[in-house]
PDB file of N, CA and C in Angstrom:
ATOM      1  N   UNK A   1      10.535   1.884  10.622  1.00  0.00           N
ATOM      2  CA  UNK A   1       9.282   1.628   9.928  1.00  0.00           C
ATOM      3  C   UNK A   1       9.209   2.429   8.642  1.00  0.00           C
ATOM      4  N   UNK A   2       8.522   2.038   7.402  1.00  0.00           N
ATOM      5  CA  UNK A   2       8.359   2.640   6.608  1.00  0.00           C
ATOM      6  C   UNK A   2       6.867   2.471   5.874  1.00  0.00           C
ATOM      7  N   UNK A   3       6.344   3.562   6.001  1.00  0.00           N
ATOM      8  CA  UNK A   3       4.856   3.469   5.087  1.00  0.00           C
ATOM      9  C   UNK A   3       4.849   2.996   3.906  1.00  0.00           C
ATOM     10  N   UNK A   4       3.724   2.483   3.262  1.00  0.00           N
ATOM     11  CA  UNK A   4       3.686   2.503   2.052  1.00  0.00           C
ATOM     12  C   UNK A   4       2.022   2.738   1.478  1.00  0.00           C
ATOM     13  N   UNK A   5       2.244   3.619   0.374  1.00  0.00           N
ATOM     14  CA  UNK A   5       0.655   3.668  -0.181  1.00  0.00           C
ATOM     15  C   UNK A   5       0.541   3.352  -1.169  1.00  0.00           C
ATOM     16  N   UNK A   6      -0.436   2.755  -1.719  1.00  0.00           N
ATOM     17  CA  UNK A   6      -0.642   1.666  -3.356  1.00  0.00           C
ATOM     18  C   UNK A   6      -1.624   2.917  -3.948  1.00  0.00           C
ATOM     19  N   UNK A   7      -1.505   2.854  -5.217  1.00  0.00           N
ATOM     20  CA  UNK A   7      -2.449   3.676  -5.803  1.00  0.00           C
ATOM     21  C   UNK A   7      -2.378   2.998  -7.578  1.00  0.00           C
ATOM     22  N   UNK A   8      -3.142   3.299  -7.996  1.00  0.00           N
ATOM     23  CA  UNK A   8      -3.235   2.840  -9.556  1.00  0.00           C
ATOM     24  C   UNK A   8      -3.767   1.840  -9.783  1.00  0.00           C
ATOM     25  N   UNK A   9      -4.537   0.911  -8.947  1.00  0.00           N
ATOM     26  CA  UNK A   9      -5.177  -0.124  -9.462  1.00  0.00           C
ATOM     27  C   UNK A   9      -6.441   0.418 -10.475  1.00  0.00           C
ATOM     28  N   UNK A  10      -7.956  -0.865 -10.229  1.00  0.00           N
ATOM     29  CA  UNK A  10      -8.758  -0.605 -11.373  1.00  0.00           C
ATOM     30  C   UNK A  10      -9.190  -1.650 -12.310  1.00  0.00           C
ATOM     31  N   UNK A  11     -10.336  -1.134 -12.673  1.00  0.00           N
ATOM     32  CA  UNK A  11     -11.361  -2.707 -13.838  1.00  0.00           C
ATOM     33  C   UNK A  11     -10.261  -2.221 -14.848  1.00  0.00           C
ATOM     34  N   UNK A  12      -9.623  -3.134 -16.145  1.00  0.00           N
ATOM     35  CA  UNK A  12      -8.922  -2.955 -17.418  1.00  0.00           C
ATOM     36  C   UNK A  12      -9.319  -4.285 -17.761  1.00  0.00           C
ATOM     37  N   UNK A  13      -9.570  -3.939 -19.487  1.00  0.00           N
ATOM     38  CA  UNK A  13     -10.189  -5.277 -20.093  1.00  0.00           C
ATOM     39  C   UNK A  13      -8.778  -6.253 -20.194  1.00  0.00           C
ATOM     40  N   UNK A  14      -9.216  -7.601 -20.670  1.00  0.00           N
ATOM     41  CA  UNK A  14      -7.637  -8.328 -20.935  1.00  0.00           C
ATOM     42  C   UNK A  14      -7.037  -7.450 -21.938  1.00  0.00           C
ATOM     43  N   UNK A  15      -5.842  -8.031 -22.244  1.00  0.00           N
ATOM     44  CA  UNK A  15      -5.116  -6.862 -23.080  1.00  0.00           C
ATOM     45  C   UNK A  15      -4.916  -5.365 -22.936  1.00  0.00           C
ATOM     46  N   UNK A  16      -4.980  -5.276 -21.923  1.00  0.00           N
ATOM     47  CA  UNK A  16      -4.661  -3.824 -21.426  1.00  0.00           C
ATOM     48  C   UNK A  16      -3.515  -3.282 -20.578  1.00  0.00           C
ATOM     49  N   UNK A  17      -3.557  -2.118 -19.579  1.00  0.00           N
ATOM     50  CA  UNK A  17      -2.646  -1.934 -19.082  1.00  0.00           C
ATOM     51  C   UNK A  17      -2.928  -0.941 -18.029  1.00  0.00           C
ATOM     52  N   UNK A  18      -2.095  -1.064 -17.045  1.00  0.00           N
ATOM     53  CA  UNK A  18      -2.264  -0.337 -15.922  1.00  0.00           C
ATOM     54  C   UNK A  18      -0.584  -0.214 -15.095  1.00  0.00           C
ATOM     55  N   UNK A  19      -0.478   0.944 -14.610  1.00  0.00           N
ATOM     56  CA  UNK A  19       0.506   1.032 -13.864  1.00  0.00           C
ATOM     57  C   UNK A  19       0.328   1.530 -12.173  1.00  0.00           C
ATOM     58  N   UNK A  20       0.679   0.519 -11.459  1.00  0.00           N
ATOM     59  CA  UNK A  20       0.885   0.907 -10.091  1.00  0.00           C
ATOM     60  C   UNK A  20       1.700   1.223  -9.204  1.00  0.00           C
ATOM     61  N   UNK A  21       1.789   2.784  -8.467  1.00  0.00           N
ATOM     62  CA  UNK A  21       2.398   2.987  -7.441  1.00  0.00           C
ATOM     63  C   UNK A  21       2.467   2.997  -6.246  1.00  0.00           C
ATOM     64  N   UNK A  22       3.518   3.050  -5.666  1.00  0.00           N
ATOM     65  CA  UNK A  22       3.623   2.806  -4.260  1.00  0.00           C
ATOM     66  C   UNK A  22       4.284   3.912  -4.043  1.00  0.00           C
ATOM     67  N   UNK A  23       3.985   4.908  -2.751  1.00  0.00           N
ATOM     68  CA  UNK A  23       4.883   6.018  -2.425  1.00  0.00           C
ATOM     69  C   UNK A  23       5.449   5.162  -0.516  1.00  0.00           C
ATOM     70  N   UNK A  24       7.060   5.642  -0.418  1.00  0.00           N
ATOM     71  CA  UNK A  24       7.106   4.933   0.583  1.00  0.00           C
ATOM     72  C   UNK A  24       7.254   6.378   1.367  1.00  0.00           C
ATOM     73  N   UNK A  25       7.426   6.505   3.059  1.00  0.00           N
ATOM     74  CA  UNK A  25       7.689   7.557   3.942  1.00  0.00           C
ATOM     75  C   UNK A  25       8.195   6.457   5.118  1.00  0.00           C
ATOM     76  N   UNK A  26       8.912   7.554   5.816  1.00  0.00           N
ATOM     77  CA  UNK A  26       9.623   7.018   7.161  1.00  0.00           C
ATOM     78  C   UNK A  26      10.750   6.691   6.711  1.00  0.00           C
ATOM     79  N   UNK A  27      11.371   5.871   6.995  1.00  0.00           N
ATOM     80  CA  UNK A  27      13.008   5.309   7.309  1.00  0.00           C
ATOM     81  C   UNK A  27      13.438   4.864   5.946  1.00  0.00           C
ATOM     82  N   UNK A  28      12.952   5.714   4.853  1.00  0.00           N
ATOM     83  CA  UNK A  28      13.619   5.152   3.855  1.00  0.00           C
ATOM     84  C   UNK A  28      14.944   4.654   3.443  1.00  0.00           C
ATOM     85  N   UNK A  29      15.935   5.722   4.208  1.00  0.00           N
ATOM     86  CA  UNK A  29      16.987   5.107   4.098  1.00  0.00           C
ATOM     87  C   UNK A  29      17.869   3.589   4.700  1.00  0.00           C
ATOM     88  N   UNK A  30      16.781   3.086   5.627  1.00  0.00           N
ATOM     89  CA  UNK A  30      17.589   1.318   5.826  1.00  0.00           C
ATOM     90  C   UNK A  30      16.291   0.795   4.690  1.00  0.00           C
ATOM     91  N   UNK A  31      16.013   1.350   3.770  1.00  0.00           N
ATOM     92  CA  UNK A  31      15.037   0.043   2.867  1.00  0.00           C
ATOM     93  C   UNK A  31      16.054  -0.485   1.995  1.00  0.00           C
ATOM     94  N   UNK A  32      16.284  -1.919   1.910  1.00  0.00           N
ATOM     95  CA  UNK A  32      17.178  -2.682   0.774  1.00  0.00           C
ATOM     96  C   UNK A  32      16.630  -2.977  -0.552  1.00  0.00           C
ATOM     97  N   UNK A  33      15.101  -3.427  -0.284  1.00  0.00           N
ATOM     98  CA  UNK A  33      14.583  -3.852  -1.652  1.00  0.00           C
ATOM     99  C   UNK A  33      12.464  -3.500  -1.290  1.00  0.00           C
ATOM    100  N   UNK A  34      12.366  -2.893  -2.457  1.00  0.00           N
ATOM    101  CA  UNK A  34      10.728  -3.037  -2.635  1.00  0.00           C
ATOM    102  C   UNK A  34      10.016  -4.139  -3.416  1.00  0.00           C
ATOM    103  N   UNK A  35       9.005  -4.392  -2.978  1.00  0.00           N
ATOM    104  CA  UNK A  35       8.514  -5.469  -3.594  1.00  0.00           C
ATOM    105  C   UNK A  35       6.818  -4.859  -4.467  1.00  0.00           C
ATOM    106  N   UNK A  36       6.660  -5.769  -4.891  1.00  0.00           N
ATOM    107  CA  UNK A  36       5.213  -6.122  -5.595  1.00  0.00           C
ATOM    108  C   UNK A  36       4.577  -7.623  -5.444  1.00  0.00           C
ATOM    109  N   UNK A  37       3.215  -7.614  -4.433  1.00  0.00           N
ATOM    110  CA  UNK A  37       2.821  -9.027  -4.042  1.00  0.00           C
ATOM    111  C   UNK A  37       1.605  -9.078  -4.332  1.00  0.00           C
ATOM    112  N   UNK A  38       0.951 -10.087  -4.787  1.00  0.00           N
ATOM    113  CA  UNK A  38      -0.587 -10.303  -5.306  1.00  0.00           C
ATOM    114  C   UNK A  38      -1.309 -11.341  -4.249  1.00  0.00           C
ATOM    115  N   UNK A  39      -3.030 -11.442  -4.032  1.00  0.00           N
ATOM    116  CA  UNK A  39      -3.520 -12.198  -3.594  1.00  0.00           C
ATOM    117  C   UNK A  39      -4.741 -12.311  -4.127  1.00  0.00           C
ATOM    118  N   UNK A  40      -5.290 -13.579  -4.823  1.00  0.00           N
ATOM    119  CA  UNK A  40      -6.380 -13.641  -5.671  1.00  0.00           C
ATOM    120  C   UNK A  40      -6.961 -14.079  -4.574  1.00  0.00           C
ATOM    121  N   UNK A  41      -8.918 -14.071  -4.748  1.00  0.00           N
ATOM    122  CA  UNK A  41      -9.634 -14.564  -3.698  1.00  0.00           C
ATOM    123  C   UNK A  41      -9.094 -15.960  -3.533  1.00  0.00           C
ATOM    124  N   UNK A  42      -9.010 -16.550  -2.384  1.00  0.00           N
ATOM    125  CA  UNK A  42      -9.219 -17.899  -2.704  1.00  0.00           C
ATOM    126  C   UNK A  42      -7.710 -18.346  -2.386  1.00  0.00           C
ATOM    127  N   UNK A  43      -7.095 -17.528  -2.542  1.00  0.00           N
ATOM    128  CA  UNK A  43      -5.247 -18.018  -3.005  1.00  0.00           C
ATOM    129  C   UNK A  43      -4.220 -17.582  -1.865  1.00  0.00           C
ATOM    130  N   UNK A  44      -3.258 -17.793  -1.949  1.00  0.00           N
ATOM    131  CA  UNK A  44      -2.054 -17.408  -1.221  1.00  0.00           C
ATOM    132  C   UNK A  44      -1.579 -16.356  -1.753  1.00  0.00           C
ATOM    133  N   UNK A  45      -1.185 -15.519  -0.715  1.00  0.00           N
ATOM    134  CA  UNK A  45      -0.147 -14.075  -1.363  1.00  0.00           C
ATOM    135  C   UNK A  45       0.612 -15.114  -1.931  1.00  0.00           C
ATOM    136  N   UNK A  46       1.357 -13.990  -3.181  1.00  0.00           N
ATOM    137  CA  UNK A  46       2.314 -14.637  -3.863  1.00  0.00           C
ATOM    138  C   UNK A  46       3.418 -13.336  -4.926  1.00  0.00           C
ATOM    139  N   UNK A  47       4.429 -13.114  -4.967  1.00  0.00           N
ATOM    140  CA  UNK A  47       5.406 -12.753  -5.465  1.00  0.00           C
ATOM    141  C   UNK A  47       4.963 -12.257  -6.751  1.00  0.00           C
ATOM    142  N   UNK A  48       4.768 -10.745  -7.208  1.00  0.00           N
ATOM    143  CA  UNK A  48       5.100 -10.696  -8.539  1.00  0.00           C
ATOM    144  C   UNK A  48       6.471  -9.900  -8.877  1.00  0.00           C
ATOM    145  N   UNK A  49       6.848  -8.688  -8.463  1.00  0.00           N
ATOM    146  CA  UNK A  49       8.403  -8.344  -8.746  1.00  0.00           C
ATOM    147  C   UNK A  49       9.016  -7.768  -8.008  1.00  0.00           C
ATOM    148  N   UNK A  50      10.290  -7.240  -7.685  1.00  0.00           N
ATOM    149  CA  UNK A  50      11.136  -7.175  -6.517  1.00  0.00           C
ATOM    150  C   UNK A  50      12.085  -6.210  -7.375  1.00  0.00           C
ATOM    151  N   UNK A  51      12.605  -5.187  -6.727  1.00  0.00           N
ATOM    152  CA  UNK A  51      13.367  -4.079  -7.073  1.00  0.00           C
ATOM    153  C   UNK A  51      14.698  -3.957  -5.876  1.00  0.00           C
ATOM    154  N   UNK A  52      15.869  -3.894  -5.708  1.00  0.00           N
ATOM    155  CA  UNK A  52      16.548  -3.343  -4.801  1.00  0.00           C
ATOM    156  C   UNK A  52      17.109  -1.646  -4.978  1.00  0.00           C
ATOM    157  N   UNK A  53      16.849  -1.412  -3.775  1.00  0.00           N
ATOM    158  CA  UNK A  53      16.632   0.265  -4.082  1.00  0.00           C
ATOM    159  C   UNK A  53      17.626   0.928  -4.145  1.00  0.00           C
ATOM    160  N   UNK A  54      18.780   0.331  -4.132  1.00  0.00           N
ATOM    161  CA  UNK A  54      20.245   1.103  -4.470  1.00  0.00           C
ATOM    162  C   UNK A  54      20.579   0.821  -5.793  1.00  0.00           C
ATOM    163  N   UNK A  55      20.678  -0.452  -6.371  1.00  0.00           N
ATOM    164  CA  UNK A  55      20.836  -0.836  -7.631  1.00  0.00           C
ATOM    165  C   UNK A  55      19.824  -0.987  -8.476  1.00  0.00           C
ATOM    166  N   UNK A  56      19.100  -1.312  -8.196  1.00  0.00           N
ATOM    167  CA  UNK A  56      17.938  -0.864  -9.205  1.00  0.00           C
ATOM    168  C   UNK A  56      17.503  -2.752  -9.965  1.00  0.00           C
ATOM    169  N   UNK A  57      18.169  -3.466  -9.182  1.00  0.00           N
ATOM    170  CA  UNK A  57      18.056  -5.247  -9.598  1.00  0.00           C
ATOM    171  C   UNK A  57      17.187  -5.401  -9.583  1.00  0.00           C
ATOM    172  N   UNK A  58      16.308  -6.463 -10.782  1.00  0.00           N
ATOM    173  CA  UNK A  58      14.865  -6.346 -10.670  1.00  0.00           C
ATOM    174  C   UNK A  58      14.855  -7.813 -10.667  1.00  0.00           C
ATOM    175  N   UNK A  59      13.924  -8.591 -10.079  1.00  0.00           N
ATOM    176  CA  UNK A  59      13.367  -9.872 -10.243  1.00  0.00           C
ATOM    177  C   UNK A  59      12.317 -10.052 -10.497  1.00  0.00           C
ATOM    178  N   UNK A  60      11.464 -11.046 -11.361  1.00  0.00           N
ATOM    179  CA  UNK A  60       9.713 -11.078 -11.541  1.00  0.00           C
ATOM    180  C   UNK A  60       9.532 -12.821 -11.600  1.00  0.00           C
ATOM    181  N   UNK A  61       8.456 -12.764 -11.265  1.00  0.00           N
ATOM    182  CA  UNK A  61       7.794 -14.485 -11.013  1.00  0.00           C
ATOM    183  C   UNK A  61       7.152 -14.510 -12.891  1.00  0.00           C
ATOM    184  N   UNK A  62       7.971 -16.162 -13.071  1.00  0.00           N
ATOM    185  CA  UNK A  62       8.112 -16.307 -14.456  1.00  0.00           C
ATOM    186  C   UNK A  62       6.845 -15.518 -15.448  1.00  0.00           C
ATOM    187  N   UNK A  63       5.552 -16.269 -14.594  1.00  0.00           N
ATOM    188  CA  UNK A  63       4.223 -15.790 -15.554  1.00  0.00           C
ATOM    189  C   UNK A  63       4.233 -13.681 -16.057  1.00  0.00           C
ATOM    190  N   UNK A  64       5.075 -12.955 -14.976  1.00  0.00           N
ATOM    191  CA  UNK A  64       5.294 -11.581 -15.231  1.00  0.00           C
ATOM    192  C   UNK A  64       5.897 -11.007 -16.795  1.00  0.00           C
ATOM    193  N   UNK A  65       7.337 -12.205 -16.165  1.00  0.00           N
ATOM    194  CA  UNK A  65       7.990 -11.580 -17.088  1.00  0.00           C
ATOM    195  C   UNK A  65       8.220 -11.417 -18.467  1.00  0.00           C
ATOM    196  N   UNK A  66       8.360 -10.030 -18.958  1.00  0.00           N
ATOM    197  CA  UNK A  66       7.712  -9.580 -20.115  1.00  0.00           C
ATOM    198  C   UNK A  66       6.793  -8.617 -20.949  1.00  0.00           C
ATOM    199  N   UNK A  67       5.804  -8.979 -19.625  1.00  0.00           N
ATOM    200  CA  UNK A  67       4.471  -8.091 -19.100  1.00  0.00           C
ATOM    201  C   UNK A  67       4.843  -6.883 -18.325  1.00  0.00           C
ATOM    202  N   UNK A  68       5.045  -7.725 -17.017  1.00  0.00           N
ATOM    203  CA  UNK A  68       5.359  -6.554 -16.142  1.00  0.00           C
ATOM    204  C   UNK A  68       6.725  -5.915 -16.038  1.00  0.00           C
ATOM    205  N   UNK A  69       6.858  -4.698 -15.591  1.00  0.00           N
ATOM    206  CA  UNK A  69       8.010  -3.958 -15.161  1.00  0.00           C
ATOM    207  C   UNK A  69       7.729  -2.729 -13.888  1.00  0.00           C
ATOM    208  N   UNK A  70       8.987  -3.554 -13.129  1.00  0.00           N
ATOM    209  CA  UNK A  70       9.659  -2.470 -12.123  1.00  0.00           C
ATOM    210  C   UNK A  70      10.234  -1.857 -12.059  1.00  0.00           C
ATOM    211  N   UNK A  71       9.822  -0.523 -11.652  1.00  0.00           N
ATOM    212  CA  UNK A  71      10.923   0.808 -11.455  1.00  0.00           C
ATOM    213  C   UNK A  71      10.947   1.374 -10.493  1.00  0.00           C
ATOM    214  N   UNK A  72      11.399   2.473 -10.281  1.00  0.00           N
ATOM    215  CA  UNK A  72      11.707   3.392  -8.886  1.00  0.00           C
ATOM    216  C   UNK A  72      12.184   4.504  -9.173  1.00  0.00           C
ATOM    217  N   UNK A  73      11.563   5.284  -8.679  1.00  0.00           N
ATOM    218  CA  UNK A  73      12.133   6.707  -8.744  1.00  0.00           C
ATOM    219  C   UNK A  73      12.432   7.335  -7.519  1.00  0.00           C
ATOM    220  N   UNK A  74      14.038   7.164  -7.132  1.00  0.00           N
ATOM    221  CA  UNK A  74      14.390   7.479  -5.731  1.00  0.00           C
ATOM    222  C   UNK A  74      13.901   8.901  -5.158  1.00  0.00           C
ATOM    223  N   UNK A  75      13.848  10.045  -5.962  1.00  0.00           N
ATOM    224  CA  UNK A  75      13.558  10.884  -5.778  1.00  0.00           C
ATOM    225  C   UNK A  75      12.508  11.314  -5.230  1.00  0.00           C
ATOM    226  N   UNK A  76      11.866  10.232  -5.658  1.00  0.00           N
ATOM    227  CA  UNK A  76      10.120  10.456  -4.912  1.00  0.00           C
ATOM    228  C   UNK A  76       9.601   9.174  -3.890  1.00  0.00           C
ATOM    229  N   UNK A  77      10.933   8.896  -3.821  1.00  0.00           N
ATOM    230  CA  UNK A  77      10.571   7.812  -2.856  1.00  0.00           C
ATOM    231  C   UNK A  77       9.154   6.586  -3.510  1.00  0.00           C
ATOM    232  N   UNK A  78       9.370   6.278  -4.850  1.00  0.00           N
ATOM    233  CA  UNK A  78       8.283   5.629  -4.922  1.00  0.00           C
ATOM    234  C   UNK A  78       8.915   4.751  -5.844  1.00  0.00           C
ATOM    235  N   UNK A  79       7.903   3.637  -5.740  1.00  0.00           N
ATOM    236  CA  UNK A  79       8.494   2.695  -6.887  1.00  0.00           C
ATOM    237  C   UNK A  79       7.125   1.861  -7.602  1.00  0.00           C
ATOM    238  N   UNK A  80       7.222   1.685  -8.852  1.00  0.00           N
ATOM    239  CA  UNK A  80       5.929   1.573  -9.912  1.00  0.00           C
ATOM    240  C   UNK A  80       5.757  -0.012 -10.033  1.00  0.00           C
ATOM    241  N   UNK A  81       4.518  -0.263 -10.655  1.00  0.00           N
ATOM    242  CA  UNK A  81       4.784  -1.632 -11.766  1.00  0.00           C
ATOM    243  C   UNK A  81       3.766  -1.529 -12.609  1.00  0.00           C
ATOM    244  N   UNK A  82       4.714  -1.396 -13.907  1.00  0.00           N
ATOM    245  CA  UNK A  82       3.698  -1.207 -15.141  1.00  0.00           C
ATOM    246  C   UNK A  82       3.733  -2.622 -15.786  1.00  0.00           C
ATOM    247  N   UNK A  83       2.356  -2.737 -16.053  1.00  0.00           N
ATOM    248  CA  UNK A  83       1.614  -4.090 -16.032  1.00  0.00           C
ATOM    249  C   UNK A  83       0.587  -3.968 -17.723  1.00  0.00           C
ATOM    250  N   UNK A  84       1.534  -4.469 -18.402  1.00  0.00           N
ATOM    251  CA  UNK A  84       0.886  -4.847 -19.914  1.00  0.00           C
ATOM    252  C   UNK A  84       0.222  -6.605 -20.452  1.00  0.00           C
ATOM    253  N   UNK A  85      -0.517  -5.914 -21.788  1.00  0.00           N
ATOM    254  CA  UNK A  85      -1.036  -7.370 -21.765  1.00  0.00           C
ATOM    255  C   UNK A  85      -1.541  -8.151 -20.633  1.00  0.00           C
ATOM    256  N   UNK A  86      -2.503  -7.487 -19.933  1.00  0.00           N
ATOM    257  CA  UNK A  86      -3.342  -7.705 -18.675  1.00  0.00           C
ATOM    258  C   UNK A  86      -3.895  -9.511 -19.071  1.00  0.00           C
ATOM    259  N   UNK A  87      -3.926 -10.004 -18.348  1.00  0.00           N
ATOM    260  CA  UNK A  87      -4.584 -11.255 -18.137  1.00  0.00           C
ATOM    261  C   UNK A  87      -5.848 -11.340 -17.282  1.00  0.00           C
ATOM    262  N   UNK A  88      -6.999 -12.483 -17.261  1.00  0.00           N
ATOM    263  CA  UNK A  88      -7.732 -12.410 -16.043  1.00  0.00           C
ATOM    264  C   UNK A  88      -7.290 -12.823 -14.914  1.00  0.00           C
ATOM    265  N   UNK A  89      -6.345 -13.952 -15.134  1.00  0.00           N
ATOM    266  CA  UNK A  89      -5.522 -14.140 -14.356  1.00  0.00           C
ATOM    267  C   UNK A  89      -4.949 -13.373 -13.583  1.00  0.00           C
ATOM    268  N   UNK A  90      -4.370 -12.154 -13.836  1.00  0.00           N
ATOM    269  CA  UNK A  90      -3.922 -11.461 -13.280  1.00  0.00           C
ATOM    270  C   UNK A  90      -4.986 -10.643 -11.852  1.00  0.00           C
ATOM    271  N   UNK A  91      -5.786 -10.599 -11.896  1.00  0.00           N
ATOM    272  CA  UNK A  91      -6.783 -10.595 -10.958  1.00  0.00           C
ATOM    273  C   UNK A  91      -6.566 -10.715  -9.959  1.00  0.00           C
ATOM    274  N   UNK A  92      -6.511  -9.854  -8.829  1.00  0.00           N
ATOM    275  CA  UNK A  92      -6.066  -9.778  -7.503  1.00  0.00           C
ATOM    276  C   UNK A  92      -5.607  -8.554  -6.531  1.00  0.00           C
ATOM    277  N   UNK A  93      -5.917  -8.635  -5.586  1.00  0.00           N
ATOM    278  CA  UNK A  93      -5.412  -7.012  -4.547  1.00  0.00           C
ATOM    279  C   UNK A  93      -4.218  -7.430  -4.794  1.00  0.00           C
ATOM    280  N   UNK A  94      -3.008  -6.097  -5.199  1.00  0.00           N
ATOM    281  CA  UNK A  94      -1.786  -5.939  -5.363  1.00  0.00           C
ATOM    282  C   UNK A  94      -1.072  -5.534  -3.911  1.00  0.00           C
ATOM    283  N   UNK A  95      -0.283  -5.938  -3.570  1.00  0.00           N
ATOM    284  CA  UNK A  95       0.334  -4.897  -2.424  1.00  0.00           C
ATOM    285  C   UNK A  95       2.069  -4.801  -2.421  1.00  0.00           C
ATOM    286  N   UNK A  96       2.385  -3.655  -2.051  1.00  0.00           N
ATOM    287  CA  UNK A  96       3.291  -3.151  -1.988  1.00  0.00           C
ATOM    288  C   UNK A  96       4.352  -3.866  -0.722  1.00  0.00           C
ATOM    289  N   UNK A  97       5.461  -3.805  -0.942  1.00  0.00           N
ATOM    290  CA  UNK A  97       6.161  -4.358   0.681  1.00  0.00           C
ATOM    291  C   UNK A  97       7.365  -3.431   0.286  1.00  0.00           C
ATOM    292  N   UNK A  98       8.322  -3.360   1.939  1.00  0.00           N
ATOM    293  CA  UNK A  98       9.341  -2.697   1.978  1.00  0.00           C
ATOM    294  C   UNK A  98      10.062  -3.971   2.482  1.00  0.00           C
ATOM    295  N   UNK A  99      11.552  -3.967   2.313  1.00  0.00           N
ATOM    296  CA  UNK A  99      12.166  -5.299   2.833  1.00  0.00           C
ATOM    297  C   UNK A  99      13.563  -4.217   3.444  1.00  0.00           C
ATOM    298  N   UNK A 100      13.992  -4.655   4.985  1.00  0.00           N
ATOM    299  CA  UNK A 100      15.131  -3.473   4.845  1.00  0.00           C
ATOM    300  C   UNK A 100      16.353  -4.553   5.078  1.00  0.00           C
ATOM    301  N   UNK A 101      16.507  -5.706   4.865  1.00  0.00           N
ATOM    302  CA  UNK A 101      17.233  -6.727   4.706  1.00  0.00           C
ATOM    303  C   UNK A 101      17.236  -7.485   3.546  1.00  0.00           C
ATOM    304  N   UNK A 102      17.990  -8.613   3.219  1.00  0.00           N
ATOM    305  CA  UNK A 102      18.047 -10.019   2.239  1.00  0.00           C
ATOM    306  C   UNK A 102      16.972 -10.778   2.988  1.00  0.00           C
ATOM    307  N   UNK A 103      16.165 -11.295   2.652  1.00  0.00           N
ATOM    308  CA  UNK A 103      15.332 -12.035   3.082  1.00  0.00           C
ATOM    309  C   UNK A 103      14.118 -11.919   3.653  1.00  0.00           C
ATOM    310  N   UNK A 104      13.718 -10.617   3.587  1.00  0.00           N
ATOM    311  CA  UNK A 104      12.808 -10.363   4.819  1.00  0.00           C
ATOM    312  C   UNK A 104      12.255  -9.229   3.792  1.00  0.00           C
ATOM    313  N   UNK A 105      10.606  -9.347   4.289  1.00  0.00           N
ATOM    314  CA  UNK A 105       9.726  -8.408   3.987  1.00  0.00           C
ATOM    315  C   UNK A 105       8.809  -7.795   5.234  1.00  0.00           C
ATOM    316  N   UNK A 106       9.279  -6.276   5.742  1.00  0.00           N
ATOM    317  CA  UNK A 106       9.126  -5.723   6.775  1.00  0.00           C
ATOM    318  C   UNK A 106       7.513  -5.034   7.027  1.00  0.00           C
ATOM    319  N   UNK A 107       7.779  -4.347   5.932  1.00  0.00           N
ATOM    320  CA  UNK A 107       6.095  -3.519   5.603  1.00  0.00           C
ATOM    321  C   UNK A 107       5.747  -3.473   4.862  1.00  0.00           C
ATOM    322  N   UNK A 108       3.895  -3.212   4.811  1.00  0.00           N
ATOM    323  CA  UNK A 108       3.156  -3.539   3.772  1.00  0.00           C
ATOM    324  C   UNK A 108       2.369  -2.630   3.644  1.00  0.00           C
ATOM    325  N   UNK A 109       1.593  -2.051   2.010  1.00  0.00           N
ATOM    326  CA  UNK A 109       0.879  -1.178   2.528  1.00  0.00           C
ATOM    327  C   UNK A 109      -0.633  -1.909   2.200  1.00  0.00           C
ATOM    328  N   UNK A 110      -1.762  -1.379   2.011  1.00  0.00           N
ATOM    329  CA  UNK A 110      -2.896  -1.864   2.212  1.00  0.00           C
ATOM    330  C   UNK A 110      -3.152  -2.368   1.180  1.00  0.00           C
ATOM    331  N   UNK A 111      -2.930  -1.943   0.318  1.00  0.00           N
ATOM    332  CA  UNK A 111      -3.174  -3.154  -1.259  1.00  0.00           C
ATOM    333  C   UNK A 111      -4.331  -2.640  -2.340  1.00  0.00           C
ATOM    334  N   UNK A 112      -4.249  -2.793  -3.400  1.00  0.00           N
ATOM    335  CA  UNK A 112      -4.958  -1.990  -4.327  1.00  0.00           C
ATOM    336  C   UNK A 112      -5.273  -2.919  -5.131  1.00  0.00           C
ATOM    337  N   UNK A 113      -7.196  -3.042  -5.853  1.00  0.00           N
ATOM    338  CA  UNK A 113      -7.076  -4.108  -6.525  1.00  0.00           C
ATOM    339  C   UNK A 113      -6.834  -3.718  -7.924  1.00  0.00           C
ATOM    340  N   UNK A 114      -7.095  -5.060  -8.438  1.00  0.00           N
ATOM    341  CA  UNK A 114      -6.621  -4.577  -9.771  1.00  0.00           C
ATOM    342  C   UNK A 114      -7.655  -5.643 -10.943  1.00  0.00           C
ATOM    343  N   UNK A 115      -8.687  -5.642 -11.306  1.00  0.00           N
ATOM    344  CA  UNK A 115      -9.511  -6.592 -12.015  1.00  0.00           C
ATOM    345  C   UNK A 115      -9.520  -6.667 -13.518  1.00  0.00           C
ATOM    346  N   UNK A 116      -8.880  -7.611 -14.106  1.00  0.00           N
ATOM    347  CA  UNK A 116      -8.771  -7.761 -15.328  1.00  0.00           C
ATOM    348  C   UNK A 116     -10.698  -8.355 -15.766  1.00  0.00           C
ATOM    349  N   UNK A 117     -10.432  -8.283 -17.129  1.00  0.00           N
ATOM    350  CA  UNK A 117     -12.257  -9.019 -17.439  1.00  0.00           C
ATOM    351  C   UNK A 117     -11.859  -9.216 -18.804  1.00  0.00           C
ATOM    352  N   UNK A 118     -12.079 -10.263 -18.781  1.00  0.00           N
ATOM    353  CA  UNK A 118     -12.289 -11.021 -20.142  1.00  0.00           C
ATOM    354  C   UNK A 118     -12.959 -10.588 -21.539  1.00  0.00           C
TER     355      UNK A 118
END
């Protein structure tokens, strides 16, 4: 098992910026890849970027990329997403996941919102 805690959400007007972390604990060492997942009211969780924690490979869902960026700082067991040029769109509890396989997303932590405003 591995924890995870979200921190850094927050109101930011459009055009702005915010960066969010996740600190992970427990079994860090079988984690393969961290994620970043959004859920607007109303909507389906859905994918914004994906990090693998040995290599550092990043993936982002098209509307991100550009905007957002993933990092990690092994050292602290945590991994970020700094989030520019805010949209309202962008609007939604963020949450963190741990994946300790290809395919699979194991744990989650509670989710942090994040409210853009027009």
């Amino acid at each position: 098992q591995v924890q995870l805690v979200e921190s850094g959400g927050g109101l930011v007007q459009a055009g702005g910026s915010l960066r969010l972390s996740c600190a992970a604990s427990g079994r860090i060492f079988s984690m393969y890849r961290m994620g970043w997942f959004r859920q607007a009211p109303g909507k389906e969780r859905e994918f914004v970027a994906v990090i693998t924690w040995s290599s550092g490979n990043t993936d982002y869902r098209d509307s991100g990329k550009g905007r957002f960026t993933i990092s990690r700082d092994n050292a602290k067991n945590t991994v970020y997403l700094q989030m520019n040029s805010l949209k309202p769109e962008d609007t939604a509890i963020y949450y963190c996941a741990a994946g300790l396989g290809i395919g699979r997303w194991d744990n989650w932590g509670q989710g942090t919102q994040v409210t853009v405003s027009s």
